[in-house]
Protein backbone atom coordinates (compact mmCIF):
# COMPACT_ATOMS: atom_id res chain seq x y z
CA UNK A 1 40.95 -35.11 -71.46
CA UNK A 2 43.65 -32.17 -70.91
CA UNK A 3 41.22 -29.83 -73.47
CA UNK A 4 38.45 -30.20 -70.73
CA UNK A 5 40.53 -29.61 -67.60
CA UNK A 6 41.95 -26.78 -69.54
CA UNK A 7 38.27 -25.32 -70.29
CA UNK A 8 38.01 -25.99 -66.49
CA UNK A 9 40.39 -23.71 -65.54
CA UNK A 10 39.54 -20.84 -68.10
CA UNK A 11 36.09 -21.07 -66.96
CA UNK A 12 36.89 -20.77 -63.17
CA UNK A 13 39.20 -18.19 -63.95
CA UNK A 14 36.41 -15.90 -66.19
CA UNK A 15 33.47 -16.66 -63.42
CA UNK A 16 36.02 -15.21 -60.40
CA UNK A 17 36.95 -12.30 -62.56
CA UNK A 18 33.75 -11.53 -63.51
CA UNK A 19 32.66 -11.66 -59.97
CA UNK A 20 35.56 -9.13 -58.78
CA UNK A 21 34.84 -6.71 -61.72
CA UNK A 22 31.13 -6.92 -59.88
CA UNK A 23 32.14 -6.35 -56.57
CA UNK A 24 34.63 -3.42 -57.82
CA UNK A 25 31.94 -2.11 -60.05
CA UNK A 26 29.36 -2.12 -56.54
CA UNK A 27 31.33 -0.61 -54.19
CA UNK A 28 34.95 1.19 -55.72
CA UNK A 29 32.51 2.27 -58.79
CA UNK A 30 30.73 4.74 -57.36
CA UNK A 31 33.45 6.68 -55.31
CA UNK A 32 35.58 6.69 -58.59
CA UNK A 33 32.63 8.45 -60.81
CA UNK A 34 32.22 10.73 -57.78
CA UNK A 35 35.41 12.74 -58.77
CA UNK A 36 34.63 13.31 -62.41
CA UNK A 37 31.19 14.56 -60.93
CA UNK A 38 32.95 16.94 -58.93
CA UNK A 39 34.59 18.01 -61.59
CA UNK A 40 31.66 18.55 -64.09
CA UNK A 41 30.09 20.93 -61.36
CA UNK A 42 33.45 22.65 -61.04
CA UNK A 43 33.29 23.77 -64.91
CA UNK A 44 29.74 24.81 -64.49
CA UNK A 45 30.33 27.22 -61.49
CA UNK A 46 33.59 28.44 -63.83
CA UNK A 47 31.76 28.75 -66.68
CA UNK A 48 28.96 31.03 -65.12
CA UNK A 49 30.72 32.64 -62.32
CA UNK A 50 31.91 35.90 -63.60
CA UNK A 51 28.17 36.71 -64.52
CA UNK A 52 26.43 36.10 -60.99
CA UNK A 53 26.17 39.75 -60.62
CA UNK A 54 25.46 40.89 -56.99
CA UNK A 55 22.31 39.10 -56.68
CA UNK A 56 23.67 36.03 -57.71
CA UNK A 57 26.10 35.74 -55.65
CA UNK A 58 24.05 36.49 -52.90
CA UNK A 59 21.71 33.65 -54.08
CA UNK A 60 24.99 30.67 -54.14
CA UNK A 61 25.49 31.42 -50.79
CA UNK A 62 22.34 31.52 -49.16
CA UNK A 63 21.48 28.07 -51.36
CA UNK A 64 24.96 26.85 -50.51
CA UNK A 65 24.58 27.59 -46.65
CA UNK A 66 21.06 25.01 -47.35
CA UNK A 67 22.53 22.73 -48.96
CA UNK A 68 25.43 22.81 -45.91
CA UNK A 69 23.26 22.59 -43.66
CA UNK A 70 20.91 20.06 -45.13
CA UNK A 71 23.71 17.37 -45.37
CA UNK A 72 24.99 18.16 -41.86
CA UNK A 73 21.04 17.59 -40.65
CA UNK A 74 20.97 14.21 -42.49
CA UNK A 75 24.04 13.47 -41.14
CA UNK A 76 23.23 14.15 -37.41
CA UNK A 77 20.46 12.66 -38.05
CA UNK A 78 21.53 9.14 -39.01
CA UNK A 79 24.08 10.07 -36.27
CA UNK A 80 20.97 10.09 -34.12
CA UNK A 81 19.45 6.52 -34.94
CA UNK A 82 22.70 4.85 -35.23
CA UNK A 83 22.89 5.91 -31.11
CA UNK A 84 19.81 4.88 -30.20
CA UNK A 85 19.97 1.57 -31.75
CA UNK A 86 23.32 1.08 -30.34
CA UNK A 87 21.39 1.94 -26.69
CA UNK A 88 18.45 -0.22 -27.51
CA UNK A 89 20.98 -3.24 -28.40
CA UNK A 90 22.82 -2.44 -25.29
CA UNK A 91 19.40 -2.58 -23.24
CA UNK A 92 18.66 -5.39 -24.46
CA UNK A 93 21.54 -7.31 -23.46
CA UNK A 94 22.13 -6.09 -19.96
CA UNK A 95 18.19 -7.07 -19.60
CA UNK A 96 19.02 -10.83 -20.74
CA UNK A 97 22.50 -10.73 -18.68
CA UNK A 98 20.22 -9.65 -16.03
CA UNK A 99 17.94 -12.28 -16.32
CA UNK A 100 20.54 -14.83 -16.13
CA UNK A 101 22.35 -13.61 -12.81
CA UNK A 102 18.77 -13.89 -11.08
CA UNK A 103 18.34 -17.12 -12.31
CA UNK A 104 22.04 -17.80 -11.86
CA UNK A 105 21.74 -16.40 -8.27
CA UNK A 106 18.37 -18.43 -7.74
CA UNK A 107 20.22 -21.41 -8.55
CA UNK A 108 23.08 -20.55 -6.22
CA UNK A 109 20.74 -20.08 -3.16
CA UNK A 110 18.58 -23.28 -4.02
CA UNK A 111 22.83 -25.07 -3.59
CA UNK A 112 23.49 -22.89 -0.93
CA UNK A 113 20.53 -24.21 1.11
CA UNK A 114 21.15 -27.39 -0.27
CA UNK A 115 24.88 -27.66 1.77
CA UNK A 116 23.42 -25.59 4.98
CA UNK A 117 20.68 -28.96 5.28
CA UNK A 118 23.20 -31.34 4.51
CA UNK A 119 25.58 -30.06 7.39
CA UNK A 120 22.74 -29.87 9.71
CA UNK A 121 21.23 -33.61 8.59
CA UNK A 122 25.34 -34.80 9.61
CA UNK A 123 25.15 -32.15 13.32
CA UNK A 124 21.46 -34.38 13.94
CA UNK A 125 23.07 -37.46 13.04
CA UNK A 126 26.08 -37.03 15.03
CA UNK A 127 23.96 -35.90 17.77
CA UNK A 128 21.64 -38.47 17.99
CA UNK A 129 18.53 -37.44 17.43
CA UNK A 130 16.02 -38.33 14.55
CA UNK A 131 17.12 -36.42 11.01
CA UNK A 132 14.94 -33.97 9.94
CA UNK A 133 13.07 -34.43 6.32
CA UNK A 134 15.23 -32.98 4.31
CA UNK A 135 13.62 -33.47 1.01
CA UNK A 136 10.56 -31.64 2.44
CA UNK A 137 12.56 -28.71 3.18
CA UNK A 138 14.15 -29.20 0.06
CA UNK A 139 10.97 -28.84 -1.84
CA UNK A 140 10.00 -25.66 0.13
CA UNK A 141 12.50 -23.92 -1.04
CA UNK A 142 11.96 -24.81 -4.37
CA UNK A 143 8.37 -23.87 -4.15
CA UNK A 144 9.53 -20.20 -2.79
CA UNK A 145 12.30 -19.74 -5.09
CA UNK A 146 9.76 -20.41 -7.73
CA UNK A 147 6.66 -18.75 -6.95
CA UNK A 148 5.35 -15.50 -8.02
CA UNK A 149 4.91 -14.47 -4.60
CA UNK A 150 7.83 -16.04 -2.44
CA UNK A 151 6.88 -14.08 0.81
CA UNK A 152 3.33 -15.58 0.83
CA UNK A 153 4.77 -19.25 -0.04
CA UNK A 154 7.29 -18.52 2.82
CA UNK A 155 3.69 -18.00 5.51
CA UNK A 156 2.41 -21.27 3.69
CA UNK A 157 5.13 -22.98 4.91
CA UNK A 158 5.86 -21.56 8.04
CA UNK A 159 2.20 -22.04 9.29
CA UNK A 160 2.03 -25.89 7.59
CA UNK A 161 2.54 -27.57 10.94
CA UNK A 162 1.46 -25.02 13.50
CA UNK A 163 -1.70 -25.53 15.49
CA UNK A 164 -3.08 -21.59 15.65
CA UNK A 165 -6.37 -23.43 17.40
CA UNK A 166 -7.00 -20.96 21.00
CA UNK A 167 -8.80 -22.16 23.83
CA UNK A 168 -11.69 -20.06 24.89
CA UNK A 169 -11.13 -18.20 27.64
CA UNK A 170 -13.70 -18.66 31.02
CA UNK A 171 -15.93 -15.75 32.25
CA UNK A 172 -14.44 -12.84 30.35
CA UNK A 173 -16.34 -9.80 29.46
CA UNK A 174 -15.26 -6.84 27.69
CA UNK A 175 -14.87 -4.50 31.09
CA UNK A 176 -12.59 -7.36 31.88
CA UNK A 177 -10.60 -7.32 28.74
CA UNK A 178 -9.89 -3.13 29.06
CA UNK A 179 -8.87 -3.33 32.38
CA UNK A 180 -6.70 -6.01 31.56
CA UNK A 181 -4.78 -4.22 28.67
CA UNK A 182 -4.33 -1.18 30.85
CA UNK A 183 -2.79 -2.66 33.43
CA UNK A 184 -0.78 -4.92 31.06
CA UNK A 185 -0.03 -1.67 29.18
CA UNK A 186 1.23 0.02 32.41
CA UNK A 187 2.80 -2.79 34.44
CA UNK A 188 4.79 -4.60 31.35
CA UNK A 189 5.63 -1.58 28.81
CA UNK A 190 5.24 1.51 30.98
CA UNK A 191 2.66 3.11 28.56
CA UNK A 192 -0.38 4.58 29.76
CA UNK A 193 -3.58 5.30 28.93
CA UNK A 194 -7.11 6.36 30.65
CA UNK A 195 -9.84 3.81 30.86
CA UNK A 196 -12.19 6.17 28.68
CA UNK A 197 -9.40 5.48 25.71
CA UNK A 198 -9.21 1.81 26.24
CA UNK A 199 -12.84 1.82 26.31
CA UNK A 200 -13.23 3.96 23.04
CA UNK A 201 -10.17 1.77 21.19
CA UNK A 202 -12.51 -1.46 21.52
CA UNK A 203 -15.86 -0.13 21.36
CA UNK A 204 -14.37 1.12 18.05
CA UNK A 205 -13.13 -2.17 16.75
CA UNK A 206 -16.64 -3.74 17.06
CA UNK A 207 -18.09 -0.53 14.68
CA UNK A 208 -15.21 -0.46 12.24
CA UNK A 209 -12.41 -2.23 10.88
CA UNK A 210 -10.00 1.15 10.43
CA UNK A 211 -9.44 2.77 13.46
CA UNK A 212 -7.91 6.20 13.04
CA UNK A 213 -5.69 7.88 15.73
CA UNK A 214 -4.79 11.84 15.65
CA UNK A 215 -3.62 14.21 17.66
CA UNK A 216 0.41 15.75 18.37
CA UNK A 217 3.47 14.31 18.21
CA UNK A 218 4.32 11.78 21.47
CA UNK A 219 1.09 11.42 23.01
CA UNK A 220 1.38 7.40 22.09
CA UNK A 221 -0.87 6.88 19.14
CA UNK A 222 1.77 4.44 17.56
CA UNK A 223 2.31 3.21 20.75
CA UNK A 224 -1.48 1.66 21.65
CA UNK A 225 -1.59 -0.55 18.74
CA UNK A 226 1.49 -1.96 19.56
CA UNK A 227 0.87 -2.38 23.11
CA UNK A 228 -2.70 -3.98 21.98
CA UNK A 229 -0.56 -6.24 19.80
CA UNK A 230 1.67 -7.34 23.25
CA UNK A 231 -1.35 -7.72 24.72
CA UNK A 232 -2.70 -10.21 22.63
CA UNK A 233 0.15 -12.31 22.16
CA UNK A 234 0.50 -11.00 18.08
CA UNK A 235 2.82 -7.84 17.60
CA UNK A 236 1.29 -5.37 15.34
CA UNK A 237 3.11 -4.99 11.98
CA UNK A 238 4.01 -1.32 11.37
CA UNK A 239 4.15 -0.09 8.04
CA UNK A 240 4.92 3.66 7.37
CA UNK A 241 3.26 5.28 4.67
CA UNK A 242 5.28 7.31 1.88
CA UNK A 243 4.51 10.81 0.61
CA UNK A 244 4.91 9.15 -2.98
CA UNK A 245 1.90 6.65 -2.20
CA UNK A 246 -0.73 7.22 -4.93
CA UNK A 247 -2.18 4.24 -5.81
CA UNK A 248 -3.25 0.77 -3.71
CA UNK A 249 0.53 -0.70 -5.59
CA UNK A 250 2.30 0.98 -3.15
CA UNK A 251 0.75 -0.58 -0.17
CA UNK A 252 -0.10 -3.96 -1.60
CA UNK A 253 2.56 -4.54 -3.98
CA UNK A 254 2.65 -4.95 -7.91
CA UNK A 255 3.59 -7.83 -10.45
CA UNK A 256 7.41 -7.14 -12.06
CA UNK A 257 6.78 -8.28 -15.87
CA UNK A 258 10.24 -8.49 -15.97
CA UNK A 259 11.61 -10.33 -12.91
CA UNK A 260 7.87 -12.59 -13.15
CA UNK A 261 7.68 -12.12 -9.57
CA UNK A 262 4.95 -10.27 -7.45
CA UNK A 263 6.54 -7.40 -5.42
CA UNK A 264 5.16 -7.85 -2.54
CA UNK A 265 5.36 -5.57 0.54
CA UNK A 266 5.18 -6.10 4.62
CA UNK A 267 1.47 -4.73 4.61
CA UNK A 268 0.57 -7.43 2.32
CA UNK A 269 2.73 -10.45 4.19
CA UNK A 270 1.14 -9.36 7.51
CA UNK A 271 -2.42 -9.22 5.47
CA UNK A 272 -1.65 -12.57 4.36
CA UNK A 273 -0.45 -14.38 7.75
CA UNK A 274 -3.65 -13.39 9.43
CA UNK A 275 -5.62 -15.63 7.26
CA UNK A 276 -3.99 -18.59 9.29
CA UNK A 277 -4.52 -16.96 12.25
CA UNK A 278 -7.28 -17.19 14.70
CA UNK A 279 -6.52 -14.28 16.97
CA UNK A 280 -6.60 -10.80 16.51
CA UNK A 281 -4.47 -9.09 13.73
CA UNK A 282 -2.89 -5.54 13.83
CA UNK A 283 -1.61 -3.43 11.15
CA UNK A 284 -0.15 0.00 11.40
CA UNK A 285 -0.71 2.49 8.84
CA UNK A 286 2.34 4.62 10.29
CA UNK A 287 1.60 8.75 9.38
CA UNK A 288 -1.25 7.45 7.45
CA UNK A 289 -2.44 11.07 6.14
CA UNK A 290 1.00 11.67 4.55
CA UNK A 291 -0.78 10.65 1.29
CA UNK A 292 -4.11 11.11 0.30
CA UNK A 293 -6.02 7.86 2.41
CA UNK A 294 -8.93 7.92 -0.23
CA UNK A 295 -6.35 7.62 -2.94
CA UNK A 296 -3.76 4.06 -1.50
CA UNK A 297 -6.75 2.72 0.90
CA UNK A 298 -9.57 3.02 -1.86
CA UNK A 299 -10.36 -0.64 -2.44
CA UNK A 300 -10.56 -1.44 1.28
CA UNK A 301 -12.61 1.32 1.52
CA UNK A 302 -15.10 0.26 -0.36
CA UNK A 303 -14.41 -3.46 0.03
CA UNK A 304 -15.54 -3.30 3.82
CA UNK A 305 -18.63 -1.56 2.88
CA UNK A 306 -20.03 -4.38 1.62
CA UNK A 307 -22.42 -6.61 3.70
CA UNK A 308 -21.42 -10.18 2.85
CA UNK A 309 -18.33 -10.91 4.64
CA UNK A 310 -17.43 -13.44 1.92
CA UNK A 311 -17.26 -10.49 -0.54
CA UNK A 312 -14.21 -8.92 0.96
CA UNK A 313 -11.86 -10.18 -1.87
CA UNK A 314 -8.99 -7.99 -3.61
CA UNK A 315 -7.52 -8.83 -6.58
CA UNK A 316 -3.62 -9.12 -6.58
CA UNK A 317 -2.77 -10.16 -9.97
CA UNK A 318 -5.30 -11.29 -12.94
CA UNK A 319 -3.88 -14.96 -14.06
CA UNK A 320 -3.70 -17.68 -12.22
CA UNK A 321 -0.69 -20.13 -10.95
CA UNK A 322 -0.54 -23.38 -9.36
CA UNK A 323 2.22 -22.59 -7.30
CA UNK A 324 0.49 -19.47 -6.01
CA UNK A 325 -0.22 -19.22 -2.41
CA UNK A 326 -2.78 -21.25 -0.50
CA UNK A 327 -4.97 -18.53 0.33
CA UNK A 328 -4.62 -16.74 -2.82
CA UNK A 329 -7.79 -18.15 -5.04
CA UNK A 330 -7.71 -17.28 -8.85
CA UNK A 331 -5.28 -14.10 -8.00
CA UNK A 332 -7.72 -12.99 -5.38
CA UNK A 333 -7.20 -12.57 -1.48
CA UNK A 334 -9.67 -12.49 1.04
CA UNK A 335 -10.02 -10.13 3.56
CA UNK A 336 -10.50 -11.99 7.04
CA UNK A 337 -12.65 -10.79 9.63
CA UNK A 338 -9.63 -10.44 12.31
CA UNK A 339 -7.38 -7.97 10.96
CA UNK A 340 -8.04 -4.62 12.12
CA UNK A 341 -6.38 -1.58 10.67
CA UNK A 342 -4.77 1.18 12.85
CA UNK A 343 -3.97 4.86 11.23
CA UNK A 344 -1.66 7.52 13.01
CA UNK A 345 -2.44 10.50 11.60
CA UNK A 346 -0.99 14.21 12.77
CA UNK A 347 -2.70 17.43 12.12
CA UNK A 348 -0.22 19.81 10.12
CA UNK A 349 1.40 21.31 7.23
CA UNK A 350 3.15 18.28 5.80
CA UNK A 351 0.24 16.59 6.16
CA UNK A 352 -3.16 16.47 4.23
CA UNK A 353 -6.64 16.96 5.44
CA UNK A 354 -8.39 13.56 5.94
CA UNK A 355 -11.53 13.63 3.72
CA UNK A 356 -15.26 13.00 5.06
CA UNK A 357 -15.60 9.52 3.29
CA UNK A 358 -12.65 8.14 5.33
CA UNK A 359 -13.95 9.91 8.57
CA UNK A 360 -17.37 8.33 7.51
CA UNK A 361 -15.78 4.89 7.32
CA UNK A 362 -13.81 4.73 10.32
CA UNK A 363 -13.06 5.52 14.24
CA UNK A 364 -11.73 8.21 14.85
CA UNK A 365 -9.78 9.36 18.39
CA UNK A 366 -7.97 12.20 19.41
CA UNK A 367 -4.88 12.30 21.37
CA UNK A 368 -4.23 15.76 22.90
CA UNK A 369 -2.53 15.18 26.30
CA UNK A 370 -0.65 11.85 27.32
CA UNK A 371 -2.43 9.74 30.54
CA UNK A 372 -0.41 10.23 33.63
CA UNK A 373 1.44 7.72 35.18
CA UNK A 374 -0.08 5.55 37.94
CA UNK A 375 0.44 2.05 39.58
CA UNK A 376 -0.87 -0.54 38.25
CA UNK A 377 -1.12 -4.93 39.31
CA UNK A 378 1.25 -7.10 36.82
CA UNK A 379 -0.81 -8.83 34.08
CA UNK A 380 0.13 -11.37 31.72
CA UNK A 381 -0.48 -11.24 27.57
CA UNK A 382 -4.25 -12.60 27.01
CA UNK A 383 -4.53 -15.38 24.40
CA UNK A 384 -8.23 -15.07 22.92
CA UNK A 385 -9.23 -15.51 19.88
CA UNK A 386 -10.54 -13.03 17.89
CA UNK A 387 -14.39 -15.00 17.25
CA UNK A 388 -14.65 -14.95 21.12
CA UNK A 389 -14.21 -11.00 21.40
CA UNK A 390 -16.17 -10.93 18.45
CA UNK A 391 -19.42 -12.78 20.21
CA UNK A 392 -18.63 -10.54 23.25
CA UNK A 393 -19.13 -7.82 20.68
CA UNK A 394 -22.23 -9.46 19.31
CA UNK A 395 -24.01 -10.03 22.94
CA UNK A 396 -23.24 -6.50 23.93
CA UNK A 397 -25.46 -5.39 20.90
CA UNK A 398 -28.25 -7.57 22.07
CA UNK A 399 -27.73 -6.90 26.19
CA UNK A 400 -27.21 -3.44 25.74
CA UNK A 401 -29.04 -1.82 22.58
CA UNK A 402 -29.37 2.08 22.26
CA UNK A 403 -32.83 2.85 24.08
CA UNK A 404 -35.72 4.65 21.96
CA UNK A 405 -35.61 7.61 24.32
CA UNK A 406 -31.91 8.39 23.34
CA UNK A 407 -32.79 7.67 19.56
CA UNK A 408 -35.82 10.22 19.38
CA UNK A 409 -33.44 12.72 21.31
CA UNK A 410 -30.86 12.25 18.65
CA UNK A 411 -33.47 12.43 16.15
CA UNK A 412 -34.32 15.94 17.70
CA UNK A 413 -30.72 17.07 17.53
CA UNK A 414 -30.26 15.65 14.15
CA UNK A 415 -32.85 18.12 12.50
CA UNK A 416 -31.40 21.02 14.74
CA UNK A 417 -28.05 20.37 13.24
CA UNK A 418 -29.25 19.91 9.59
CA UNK A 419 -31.37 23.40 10.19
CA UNK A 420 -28.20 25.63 11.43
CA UNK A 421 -25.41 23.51 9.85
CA UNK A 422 -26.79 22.14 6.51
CA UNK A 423 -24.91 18.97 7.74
CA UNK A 424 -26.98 15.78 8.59
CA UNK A 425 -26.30 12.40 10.16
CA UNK A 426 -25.91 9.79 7.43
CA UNK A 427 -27.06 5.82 7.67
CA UNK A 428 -23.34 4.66 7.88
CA UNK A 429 -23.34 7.38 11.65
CA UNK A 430 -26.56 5.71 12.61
CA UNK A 431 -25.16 2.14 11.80
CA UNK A 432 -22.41 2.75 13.48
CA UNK A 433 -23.97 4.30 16.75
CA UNK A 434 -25.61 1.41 17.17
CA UNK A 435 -23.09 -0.71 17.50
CA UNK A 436 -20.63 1.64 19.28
CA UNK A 437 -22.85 2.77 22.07
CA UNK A 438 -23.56 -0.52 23.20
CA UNK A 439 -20.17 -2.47 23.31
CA UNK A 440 -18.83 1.11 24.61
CA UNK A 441 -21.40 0.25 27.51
CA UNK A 442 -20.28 -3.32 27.68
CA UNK A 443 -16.54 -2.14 28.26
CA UNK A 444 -17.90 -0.10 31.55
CA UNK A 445 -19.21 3.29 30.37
CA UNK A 446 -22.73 5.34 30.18
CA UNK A 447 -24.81 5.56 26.72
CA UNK A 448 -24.77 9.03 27.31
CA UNK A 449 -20.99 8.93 27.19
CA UNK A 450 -21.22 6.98 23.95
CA UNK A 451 -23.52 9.04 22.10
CA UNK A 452 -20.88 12.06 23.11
CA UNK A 453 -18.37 10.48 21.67
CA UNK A 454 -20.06 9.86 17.96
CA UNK A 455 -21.62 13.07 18.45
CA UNK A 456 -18.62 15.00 18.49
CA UNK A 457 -15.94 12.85 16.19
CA UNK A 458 -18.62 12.23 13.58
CA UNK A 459 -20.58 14.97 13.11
CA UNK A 460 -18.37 18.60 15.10
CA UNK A 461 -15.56 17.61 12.81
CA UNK A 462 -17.71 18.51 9.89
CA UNK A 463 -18.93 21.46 11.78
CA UNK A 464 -14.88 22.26 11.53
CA UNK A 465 -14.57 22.52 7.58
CA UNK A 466 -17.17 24.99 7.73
CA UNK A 467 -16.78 28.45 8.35
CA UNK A 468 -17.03 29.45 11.81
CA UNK A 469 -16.54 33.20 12.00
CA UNK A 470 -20.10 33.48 10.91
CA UNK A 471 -21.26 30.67 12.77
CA UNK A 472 -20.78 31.90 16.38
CA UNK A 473 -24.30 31.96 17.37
CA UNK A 474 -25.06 28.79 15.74
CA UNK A 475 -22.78 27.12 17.91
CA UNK A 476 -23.50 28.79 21.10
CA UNK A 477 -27.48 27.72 19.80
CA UNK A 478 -25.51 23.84 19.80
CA UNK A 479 -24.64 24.11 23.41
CA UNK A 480 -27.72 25.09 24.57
CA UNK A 481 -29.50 22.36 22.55
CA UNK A 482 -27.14 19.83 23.61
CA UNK A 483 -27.89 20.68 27.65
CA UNK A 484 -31.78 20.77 26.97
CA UNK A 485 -31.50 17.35 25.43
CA UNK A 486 -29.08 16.07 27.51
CA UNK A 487 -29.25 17.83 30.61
CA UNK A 488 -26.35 20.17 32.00
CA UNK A 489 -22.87 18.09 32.79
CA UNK A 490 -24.10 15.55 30.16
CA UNK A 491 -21.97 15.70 26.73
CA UNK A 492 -18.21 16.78 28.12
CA UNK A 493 -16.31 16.37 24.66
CA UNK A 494 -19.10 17.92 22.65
CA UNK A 495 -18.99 21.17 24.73
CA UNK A 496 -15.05 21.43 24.90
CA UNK A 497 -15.01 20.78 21.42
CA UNK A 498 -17.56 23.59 20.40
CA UNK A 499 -16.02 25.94 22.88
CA UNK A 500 -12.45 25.27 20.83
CA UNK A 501 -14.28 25.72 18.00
CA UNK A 502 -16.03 28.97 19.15
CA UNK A 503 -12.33 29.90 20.15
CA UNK A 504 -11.11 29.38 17.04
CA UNK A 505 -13.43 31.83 15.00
């Protein structure tokens, strides 16, 4: 029995030494063998050495100075990769440390809220009065913490139990609803504006959903949406537009891979609310032209070309959630009819040049004086909903359509224009017209007056990119059409305008 323990121990003994002379043999091996190398290349460069010659010589150094610099390459080069794995490891970890403190602070906020209802369930209980339902708030907050888009979840809840239902209002017209707003504008937030403005601002809304104001600084283009949105009861949201915006992200929002949460932005929130509303909606494109419109305002462009109402969808993010937002159907949003988008835009050099498609699309009024102040009756805020202005829009069409003797006159002055200009009045003008002239009639002023108006901010603004030094006579030619037409006095803006122009060359 002792022979076997002892062949035990000699075996254990061999196996561990053999093991050590590997490991010794892998790693201390090749360092010691490195000297004796050494030291064979030493007695070849002493051998030969006195027989380089000049040349020779001349060759060991310039093959030494490669080698050199070979190994040093290698070595800064492995230098190189060892860094930016070191980086990428780093990266890596401050991304999942990251992670956890949002879902740390998540959690921390879900407790915080937690504690603020508790204290506030104990205040209503010591008070008296019936406890609110705590576990519905409870799972409200859940909902937004969770959500890809808590802003939107934060409207579904905070419109759940309000009644946004408006009364119609008895015997109001659109003549009635200007004067209104002008003397609300004037008696309650001392900003003033002429009746041929007010007039223009809602005979516009009924022809296009982007209203564009220009003109100089302080003449109140900001200022008349957000009076409009006093006046209705529903402050206009306000969002000012970057130089960096390039893209429809940057006024919508985008989806953070990362975070797993939708980035959304005040544009989009007000965009959102309004589909619970029932009244009428303002949003404020704030310096609009201080990036390219075409380029951030592209979709909605082209989505409120489309005829079918039910059409106007955008697309926020391509998957689908069931905790997304109410309104938001397989990662699409649509577009409801009572939002109405206002632009300030001014003309200079930090500013670009706002194309024809836009112009095409849209409203446009110039501010280039500021009303003067008068005295106007107190008026309260006027709760209407935005389908009863829209039927006043609608009746005005039928009561008031543009009559066939104005139409064959602007036919005439259509083929004068397209003869001296090269410029011609497209289907979206005439569609437009057509709806303009007769709510701008409805709201108390002439057809004539009407037809000015798209006259001269839909088709003299083109006349504007053109050149005018050589188009002096052309323009006089204008005038005189316009009076033979028209008759003399008729047409105000178009003649000041072509007069500027005429200036101008």
């Amino acid at each position: 029995m002792s022979a076997y323990f002892e062949y035990l121990r000699l075996m254990f003994l061999a196996v561990m030494r053999h093991i050590g002379n590997w490991f010794y043999a892998f790693i201390v091996g090749p360092w010691t063998a490195l000297g004796s190398n050494f030291a064979e290349y030493d007695n070849y460069f002493q051998a030969q050495r006195d027989n380089f010659g000049v040349w020779g010589w001349i060759f060991f150094v310039f093959f030494l100075t490669i080698l050199i610099g070979l190994i040093g390459g290698l070595g800064y080069l492995l230098y190189r990769l060892i860094r930016k794995y070191v980086r990428f490891i780093k990266r890596e970890l401050d991304k999942d440390e990251l992670a956890n403190q949002v879902e740390r602070l998540n959690y921390e906020l879900y407790q915080a809220i937690q504690e603020k209802d508790k204290i506030l369930g104990l205040k209503v209980g010591y008070l008296g009065l019936n406890e609110p339902n705590l576990e519905e708030q409870d799972k409200n907050v859940v909902e937004e913490v969770t959500s890809r888009f808590p802003k939107l979840k934060y409207v579904d809840h905070e419109y759940a139990e309000i009644d946004t239902k408006i009364a119609p209002v008895e015997n109001l017209s659109l003549e009635e609803i200007c004067n209104a707003f002008r003397q609300f504008s004037a008696s309650q937030l001392k900003l003033y504006y002429t009746i041929d403005v007010v007039r223009q601002v809602f005979a516009g809304m009924a022809a296009s959903k982007l209203i564009i104001l220009e003109g100089i600084s302080g003449t109140g283009k900001t200022s008349l949406p957000y009076a409009l949105g006093k006046f209705f009861n529903n402050p206009a949201a306000i969002c000012s537009v970057q130089p960096s915006w390039k893209d429809r992200s940057e006024l919508l929002g985008y989806y953070n891979e990362f975070t797993k949460k939708f980035n959304e932005t005040e544009f989009l929130r007000a965009l959102y609310a309004s589909t619970y509303r029932k009244d009428i909606n303002l949003i404020v494109l704030d310096e609009m032209n201080l990036a390219r419109i075409e380029y951030y305002f592209a979709e909605f462009l082209s989505i409120m070309e489309m005829p079918n109402k039910n059409e106007w969808k955008i697309e926020l993010i391509n998957s689908y959630d069931d905790n997304d937002p109410k309104n938001v159907h397989q990662g699409k949003m649509l577009i409801p009819q009572n939002v109405f988008f206002f632009g300030t835009a001014n003309n200079d050099d930090s500013t670009f040049t706002i194309s024809d498609k836009v112009y095409d699309r849209a409203v446009s009024l110039f501010f280039d004086d500021k009303a003067q102040p008068f005295e106007a009756e107190p008026r309260d805020q006027l709760m209407v909903s935005f389908d009863q202005v829209d039927a006043l829009f609608e009746e005005a069409i039928k009561q008031y359509p543009v009559s066939d003797s104005i139409l064959e006159k602007f036919d005439k002055l259509d083929r004068f224009v397209i003869s001296k200009f090269k410029l011609a009045f497209g289907n979206r003008i005439l569609k437009q017209l057509k709806v303009f002239i007769p709510v701008y009639v409805a709201c108390g002023a002439s057809e004539l007056e009407g037809l000015d108006f798209i006259f001269t901010n839909k088709i003299l603004k083109k006349i504007e990119s053109l050149n005018i030094t050589f188009l002096k006579d052309e323009l006089k030619q204008l005038n005189n059409e316009l009076d033979k037409l028209f008759g003399k006095g008729t047409f105000k803006m178009a003649h000041n305008y072509i007069d500027n122009l005429i200036k101008m060359s």
